[in-house]
N, C-alpha and C. Protein backbone atom coordinates (compact mmCIF):
# COMPACT_ATOMS: atom_id res chain seq x y z
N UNK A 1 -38.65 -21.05 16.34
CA UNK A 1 -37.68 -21.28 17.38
C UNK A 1 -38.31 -20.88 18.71
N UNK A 2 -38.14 -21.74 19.57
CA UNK A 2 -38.40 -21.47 21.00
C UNK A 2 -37.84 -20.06 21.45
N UNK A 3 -38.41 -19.65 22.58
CA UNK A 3 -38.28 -18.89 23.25
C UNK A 3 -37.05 -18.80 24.12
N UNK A 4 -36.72 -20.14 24.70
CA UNK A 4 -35.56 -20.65 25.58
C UNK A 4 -34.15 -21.04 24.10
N UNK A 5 -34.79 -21.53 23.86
CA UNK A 5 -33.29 -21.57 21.94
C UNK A 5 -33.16 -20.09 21.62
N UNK A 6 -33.89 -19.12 21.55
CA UNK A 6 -33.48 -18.22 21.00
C UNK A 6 -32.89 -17.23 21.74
N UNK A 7 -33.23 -17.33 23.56
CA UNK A 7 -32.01 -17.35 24.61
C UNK A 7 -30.67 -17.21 24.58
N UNK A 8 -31.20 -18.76 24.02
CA UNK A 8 -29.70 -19.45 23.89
C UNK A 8 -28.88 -19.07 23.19
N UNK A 9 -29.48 -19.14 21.68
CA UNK A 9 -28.85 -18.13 20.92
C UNK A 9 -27.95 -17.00 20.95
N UNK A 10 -29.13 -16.30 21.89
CA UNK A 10 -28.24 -14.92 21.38
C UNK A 10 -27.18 -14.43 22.52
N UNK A 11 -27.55 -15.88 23.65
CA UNK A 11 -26.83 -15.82 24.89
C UNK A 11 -24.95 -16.00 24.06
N UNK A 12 -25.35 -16.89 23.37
CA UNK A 12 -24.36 -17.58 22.53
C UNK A 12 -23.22 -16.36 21.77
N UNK A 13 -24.11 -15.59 21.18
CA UNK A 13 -23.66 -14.85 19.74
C UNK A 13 -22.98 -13.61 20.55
N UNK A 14 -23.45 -13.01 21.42
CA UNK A 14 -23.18 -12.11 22.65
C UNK A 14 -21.66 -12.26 23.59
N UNK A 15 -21.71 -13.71 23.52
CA UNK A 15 -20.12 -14.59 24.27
C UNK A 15 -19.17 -14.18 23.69
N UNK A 16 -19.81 -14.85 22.27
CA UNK A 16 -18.47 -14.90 21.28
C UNK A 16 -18.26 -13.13 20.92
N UNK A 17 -19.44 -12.42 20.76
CA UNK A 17 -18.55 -11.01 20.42
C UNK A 17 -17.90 -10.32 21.83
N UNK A 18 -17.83 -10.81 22.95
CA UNK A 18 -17.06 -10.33 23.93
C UNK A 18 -15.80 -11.38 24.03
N UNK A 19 -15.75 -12.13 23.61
CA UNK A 19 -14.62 -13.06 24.04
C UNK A 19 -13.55 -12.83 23.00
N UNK A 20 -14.24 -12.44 21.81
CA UNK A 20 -13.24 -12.39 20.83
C UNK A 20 -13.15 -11.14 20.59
N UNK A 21 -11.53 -10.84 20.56
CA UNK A 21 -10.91 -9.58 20.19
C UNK A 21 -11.30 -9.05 19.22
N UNK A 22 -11.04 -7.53 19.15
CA UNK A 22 -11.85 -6.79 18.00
C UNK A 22 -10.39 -6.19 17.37
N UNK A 23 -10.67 -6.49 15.80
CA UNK A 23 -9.29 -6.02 15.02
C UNK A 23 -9.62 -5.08 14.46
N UNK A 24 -8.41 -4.45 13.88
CA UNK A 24 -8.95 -3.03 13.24
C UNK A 24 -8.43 -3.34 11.66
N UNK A 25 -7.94 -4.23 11.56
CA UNK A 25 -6.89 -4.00 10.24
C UNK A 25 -5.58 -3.21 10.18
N UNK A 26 -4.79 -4.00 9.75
CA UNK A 26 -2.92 -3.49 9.44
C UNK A 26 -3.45 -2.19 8.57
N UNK A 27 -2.52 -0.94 8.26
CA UNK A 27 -2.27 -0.05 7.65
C UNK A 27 -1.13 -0.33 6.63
N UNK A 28 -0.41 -1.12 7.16
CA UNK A 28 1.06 -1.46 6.74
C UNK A 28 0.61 -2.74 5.92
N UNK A 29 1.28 -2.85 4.88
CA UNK A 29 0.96 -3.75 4.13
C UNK A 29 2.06 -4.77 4.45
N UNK A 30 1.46 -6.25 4.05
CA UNK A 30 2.10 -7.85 4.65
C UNK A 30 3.19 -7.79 3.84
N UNK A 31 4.67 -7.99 4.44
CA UNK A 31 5.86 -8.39 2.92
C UNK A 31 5.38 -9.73 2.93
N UNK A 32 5.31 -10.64 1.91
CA UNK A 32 5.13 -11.94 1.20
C UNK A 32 6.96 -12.07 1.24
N UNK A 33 7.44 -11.04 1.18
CA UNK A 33 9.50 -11.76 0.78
C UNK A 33 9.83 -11.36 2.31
N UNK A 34 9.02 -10.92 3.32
CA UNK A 34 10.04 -10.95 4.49
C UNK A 34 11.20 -11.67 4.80
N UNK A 35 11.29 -12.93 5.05
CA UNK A 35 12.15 -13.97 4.99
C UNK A 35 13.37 -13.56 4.08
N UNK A 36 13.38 -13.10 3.26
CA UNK A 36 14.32 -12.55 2.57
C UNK A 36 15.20 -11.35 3.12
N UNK A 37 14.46 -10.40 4.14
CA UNK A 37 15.06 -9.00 4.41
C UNK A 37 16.37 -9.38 5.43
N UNK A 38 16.99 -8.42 5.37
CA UNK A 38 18.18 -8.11 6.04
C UNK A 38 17.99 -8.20 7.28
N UNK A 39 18.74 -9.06 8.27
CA UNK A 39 18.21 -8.71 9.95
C UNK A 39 19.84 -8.03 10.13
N UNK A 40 19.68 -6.60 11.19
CA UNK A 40 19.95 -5.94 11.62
C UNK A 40 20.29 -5.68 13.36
N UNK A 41 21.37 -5.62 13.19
CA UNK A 41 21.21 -5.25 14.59
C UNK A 41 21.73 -4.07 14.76
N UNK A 42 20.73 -3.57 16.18
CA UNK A 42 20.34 -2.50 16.82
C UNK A 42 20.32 -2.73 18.32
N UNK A 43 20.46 -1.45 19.00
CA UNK A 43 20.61 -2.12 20.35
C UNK A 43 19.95 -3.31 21.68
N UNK A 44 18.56 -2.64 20.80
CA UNK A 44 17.20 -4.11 20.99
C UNK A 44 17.64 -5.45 20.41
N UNK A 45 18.23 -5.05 19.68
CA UNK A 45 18.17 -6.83 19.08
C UNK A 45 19.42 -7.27 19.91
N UNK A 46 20.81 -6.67 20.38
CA UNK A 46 22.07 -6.63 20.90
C UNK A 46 21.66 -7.57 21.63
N UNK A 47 20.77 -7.50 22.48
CA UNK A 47 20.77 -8.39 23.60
C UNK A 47 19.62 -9.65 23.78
N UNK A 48 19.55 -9.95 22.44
CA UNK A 48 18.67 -11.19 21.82
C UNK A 48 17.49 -11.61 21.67
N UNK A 49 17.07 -10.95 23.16
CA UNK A 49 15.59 -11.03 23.56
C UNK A 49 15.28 -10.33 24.30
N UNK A 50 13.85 -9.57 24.31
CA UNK A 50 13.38 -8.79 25.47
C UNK A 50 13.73 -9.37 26.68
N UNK A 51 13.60 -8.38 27.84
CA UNK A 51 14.09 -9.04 29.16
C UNK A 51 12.30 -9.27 29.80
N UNK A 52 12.78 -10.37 30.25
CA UNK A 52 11.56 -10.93 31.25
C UNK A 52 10.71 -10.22 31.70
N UNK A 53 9.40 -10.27 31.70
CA UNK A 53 8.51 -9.31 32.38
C UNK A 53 9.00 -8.86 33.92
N UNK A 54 9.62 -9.69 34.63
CA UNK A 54 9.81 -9.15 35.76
C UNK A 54 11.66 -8.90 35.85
N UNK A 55 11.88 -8.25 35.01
CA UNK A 55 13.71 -7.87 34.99
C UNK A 55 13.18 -6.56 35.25
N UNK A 56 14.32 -5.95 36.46
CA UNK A 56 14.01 -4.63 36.40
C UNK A 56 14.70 -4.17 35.45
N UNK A 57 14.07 -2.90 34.78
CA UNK A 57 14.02 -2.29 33.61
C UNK A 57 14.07 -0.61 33.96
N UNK A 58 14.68 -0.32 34.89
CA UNK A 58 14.33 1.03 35.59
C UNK A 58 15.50 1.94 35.25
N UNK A 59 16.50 1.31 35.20
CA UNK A 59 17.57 1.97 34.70
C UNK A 59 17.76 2.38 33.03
N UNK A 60 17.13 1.87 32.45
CA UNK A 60 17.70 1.68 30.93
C UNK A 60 16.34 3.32 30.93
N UNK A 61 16.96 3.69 29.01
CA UNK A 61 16.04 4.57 28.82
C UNK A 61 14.47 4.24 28.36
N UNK A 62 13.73 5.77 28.91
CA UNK A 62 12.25 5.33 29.27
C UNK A 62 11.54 3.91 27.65
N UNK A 63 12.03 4.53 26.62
CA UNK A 63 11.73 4.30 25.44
C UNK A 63 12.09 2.71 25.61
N UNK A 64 12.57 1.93 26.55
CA UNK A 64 12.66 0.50 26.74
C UNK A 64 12.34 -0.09 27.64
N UNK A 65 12.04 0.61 28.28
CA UNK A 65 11.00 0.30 29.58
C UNK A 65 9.77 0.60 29.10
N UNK A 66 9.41 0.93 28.21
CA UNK A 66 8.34 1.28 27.48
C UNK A 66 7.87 0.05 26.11
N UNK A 67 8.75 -0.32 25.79
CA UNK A 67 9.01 -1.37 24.97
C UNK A 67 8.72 -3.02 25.78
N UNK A 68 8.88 -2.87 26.60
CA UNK A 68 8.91 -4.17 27.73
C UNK A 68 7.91 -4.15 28.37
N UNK A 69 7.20 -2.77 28.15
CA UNK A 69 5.95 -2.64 29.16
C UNK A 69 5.04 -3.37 27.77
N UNK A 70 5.18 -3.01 26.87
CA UNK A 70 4.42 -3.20 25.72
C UNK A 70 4.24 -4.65 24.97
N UNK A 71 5.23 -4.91 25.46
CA UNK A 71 5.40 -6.44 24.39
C UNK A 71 5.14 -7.44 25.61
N UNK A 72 5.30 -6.75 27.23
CA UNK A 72 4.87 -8.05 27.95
C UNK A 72 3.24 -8.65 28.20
N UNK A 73 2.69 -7.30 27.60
CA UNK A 73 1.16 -6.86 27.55
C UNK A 73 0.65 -8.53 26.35
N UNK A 74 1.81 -8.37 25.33
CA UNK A 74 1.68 -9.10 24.31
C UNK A 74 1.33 -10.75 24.80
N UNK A 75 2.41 -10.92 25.54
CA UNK A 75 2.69 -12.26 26.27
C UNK A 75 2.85 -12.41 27.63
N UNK A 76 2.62 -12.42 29.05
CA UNK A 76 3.12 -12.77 30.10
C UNK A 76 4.50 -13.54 29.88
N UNK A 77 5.49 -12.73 31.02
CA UNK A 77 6.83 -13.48 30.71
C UNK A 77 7.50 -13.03 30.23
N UNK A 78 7.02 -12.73 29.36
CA UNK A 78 8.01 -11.43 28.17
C UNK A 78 7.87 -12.35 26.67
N UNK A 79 8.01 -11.84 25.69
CA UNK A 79 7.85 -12.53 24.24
C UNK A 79 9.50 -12.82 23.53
N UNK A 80 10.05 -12.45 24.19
CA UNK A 80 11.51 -13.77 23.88
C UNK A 80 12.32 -12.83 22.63
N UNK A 81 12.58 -14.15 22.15
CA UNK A 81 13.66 -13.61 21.18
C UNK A 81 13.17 -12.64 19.91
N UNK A 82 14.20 -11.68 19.44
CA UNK A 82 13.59 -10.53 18.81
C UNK A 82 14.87 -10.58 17.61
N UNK A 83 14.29 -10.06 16.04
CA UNK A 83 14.91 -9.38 15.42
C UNK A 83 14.46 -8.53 14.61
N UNK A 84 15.21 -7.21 14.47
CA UNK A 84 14.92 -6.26 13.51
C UNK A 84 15.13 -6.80 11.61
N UNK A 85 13.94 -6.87 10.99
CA UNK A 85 14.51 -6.90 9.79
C UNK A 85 14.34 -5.56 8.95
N UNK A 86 14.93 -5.24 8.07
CA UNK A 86 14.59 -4.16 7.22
C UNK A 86 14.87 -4.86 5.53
N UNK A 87 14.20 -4.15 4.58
CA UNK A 87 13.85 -4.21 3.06
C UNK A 87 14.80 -3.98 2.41
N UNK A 88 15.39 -4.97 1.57
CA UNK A 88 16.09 -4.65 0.80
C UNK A 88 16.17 -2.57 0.28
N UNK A 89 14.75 -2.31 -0.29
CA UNK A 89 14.72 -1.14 -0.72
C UNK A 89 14.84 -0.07 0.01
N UNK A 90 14.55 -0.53 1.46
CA UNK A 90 14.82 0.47 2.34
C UNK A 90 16.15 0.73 3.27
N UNK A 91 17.01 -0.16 2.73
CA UNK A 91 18.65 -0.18 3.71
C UNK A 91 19.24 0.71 3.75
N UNK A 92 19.30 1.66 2.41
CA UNK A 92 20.31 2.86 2.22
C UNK A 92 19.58 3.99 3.13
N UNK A 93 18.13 3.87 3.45
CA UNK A 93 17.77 5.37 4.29
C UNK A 93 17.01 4.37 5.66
N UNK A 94 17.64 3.14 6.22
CA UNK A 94 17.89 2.87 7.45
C UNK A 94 19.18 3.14 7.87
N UNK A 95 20.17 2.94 7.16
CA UNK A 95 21.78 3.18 7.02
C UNK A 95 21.63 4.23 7.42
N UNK A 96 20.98 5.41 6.77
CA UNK A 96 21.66 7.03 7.01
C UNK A 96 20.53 7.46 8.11
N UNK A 97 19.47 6.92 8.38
CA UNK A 97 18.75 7.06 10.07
C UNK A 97 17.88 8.33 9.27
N UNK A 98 17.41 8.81 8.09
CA UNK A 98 17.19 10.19 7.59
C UNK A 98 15.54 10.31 7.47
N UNK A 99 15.33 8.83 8.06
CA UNK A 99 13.44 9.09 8.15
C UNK A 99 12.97 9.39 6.79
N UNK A 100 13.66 8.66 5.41
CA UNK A 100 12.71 9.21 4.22
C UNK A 100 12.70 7.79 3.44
N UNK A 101 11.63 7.25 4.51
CA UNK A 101 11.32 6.02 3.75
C UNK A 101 10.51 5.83 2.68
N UNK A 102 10.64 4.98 1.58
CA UNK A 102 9.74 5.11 0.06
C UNK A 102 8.38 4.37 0.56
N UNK A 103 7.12 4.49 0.05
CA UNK A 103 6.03 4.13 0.68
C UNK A 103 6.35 2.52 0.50
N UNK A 104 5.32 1.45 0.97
CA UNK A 104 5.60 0.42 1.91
C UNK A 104 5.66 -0.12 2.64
N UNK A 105 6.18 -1.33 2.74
CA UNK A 105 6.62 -2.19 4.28
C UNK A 105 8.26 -1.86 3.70
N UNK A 106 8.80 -1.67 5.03
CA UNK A 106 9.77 -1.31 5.29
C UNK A 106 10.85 -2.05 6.38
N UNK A 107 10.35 -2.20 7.90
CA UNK A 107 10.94 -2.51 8.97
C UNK A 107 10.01 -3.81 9.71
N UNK A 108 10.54 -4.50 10.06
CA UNK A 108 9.96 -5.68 10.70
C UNK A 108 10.67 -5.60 12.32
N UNK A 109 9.84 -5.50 13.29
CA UNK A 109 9.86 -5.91 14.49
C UNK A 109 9.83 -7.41 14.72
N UNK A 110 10.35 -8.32 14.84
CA UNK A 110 9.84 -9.97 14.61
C UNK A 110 10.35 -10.39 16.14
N UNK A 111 8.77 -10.69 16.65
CA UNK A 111 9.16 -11.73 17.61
C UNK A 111 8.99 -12.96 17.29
N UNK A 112 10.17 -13.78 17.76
CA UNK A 112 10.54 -15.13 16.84
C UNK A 112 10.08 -15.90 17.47
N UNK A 113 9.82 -16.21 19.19
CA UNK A 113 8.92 -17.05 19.60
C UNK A 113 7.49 -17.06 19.01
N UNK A 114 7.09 -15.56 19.13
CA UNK A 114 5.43 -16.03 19.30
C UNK A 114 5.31 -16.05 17.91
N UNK A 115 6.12 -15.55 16.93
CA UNK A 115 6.41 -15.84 15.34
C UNK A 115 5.28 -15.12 14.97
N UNK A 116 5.32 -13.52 15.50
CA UNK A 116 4.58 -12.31 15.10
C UNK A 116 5.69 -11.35 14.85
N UNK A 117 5.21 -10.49 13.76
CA UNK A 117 5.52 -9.48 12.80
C UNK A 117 5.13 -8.21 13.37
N UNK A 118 5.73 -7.22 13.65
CA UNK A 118 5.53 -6.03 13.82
C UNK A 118 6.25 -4.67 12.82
N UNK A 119 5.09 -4.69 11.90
CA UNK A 119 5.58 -3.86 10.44
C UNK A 119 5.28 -2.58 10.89
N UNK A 120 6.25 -1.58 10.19
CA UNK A 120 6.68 -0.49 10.08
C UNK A 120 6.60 -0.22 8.57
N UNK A 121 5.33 0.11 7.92
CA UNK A 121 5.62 0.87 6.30
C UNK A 121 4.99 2.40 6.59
N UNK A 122 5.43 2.82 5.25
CA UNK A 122 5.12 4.16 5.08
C UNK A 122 3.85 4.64 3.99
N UNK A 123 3.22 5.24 4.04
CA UNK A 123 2.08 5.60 2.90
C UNK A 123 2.02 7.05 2.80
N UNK A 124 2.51 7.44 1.58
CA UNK A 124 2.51 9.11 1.36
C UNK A 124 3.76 9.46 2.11
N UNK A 125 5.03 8.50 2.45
CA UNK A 125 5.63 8.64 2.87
C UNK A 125 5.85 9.28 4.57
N UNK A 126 4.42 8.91 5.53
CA UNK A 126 4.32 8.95 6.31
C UNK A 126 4.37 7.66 7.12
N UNK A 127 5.02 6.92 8.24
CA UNK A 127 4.49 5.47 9.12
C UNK A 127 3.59 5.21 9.55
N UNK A 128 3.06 4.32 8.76
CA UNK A 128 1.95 2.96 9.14
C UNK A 128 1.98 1.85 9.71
N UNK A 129 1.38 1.15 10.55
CA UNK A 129 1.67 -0.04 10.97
C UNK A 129 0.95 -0.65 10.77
N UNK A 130 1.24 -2.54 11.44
CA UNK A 130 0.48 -3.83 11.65
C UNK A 130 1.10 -4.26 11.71
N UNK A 131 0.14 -5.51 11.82
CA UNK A 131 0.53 -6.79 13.02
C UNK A 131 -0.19 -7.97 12.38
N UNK A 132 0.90 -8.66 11.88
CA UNK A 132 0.88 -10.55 11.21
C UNK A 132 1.27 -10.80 11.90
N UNK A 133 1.02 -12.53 11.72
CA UNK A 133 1.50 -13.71 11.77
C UNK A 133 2.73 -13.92 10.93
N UNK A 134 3.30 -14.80 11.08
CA UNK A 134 4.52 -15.20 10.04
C UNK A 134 3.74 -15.51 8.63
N UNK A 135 2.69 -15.95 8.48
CA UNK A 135 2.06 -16.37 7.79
C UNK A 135 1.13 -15.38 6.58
N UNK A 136 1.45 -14.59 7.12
CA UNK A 136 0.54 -12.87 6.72
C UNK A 136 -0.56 -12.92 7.18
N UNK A 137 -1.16 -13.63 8.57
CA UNK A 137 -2.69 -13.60 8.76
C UNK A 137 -2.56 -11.87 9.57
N UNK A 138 -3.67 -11.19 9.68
CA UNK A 138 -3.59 -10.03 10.11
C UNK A 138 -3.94 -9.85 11.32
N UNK A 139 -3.03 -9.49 11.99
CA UNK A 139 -3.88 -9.56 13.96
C UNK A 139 -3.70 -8.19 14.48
N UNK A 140 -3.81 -7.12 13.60
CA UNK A 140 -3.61 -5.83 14.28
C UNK A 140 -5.01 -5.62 15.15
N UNK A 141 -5.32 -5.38 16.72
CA UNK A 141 -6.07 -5.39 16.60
C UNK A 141 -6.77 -3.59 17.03
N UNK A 142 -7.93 -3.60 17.34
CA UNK A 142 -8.64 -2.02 17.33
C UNK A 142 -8.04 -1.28 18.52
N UNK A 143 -7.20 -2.20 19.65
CA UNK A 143 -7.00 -1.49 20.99
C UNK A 143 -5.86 -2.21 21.41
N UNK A 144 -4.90 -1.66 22.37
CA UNK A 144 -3.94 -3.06 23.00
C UNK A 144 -2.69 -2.67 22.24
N UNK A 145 -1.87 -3.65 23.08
CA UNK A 145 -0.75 -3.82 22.49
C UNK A 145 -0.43 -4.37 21.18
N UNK A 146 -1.41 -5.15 20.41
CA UNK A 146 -1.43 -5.09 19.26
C UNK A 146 -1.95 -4.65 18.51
N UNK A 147 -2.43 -3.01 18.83
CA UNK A 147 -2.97 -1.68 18.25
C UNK A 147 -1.95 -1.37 16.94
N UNK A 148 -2.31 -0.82 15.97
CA UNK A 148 -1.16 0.47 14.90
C UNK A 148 -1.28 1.90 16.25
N UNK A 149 -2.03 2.04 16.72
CA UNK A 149 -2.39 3.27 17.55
C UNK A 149 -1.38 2.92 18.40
N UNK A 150 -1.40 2.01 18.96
CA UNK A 150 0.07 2.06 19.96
C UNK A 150 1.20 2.03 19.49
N UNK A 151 1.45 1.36 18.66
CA UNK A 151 2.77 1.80 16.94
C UNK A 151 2.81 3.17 17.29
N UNK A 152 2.09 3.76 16.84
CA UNK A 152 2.35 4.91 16.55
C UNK A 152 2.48 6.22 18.10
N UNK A 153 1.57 5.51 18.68
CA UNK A 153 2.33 6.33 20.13
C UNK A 153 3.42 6.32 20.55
N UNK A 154 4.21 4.98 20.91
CA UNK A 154 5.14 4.77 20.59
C UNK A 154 6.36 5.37 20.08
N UNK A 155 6.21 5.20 19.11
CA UNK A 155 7.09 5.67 17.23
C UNK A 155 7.24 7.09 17.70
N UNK A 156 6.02 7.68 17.44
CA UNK A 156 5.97 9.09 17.43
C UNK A 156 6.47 9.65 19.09
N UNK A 157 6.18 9.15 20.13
CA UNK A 157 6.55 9.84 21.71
C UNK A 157 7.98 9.62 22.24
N UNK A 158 9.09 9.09 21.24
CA UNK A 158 10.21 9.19 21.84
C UNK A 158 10.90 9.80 20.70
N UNK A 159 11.18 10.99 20.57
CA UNK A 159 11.78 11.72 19.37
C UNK A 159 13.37 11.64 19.21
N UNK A 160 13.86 10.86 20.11
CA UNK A 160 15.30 10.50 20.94
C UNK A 160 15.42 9.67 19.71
N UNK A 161 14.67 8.57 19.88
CA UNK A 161 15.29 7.25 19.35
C UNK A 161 14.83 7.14 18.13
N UNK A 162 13.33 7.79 17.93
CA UNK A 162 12.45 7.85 16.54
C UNK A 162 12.34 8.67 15.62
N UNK A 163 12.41 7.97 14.20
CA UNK A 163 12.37 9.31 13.15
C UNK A 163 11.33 9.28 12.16
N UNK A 164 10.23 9.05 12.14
CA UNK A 164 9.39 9.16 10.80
C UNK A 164 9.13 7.32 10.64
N UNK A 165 9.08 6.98 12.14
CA UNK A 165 8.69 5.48 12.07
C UNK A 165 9.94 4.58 12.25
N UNK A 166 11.16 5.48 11.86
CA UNK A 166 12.36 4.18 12.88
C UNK A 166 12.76 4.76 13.96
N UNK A 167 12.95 3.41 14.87
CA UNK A 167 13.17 4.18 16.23
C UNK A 167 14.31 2.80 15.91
N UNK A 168 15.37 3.43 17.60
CA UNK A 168 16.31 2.57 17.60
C UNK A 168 17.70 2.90 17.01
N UNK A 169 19.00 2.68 17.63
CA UNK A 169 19.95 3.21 17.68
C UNK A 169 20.82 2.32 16.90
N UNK A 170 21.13 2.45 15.56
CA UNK A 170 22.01 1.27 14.72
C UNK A 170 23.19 1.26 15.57
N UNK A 171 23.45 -0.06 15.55
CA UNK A 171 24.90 -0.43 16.23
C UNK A 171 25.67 -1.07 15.13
């Protein structure tokens, strides 16, 4: 190979590992029966869809202004319509809010436009996350708003609303 091809090459191979996002892998394992779980509403879901990237958001509590900061990161605009699902197996200790979820996928964050999954399971009975497709492809990625690390900053930094990976106020 030439000197100028092998340039090219690696001019090439260099693009693509900066252009393309770096994933880390889900923690949380894919439900295959999502479609099946219970959708729930909660005060996030109350009002159908995140509010627009540019709705002021200054009044509400930090933990949703925090949420809007996060998911607009996801999409410019804001990522639209939202529902909470939860697991059959896990309803009776979403019901009682008691944070003692059985290991698993558990809670689904679902944004229904961009038709991404934001799982909530537990392992050792601690919260894990990731991030599918509707499809179970895996897009959690190593940094960003579609981090488990930001899951879990998240999850864990508002002790108001969050308990051991559910956050959010059943209505």
């Amino acid at each position: 190979m030439s000197k100028s091809k092998l340039s090219g090459w690696l001019f090439c191979m260099l693009s693509l590992c900066v252009a393309l996002p770096a994933f880390a892998g889900a923690d949380a394992p894919f439900p295959a029966d999502w479609h099946k779980w219970k959708s729930v509403n909660t005060t996030l879901t109350s009002i159908g869809s995140l509010p627009d990237c540019s709705a002021d958001v200054s009044k509400l509590p930090s933990i949703y202004q925090k949420t809007v900061e996060t998911y607009c990161s996801v999409k410019p605009g804001g990522p639209g319509k939202v529902a909470v699902l939860v697991s059959p197996a896990a309803m009776k200790n979403f019901e009682l809010r008691d944070g003692k979820m059985a290991d698993g996928a558990n809670m689904i964050l679902h944004l229904k436009d961009m038709k991404v999954l934001f799982v909530t399971g537990h392992k050792g009975r601690k919260p894990v996350y990731g991030v599918y497709t509707e499809d179970g492809k895996d897009i959690t990625a190593a940094s960003g708003p579609l981090a488990a690390e930001t899951c879990t900053t998240c999850h864990t930094g508002y002790q108001a609303y969050c308990k051991n990976g559910q956050c959010g106020i059943k209505k």
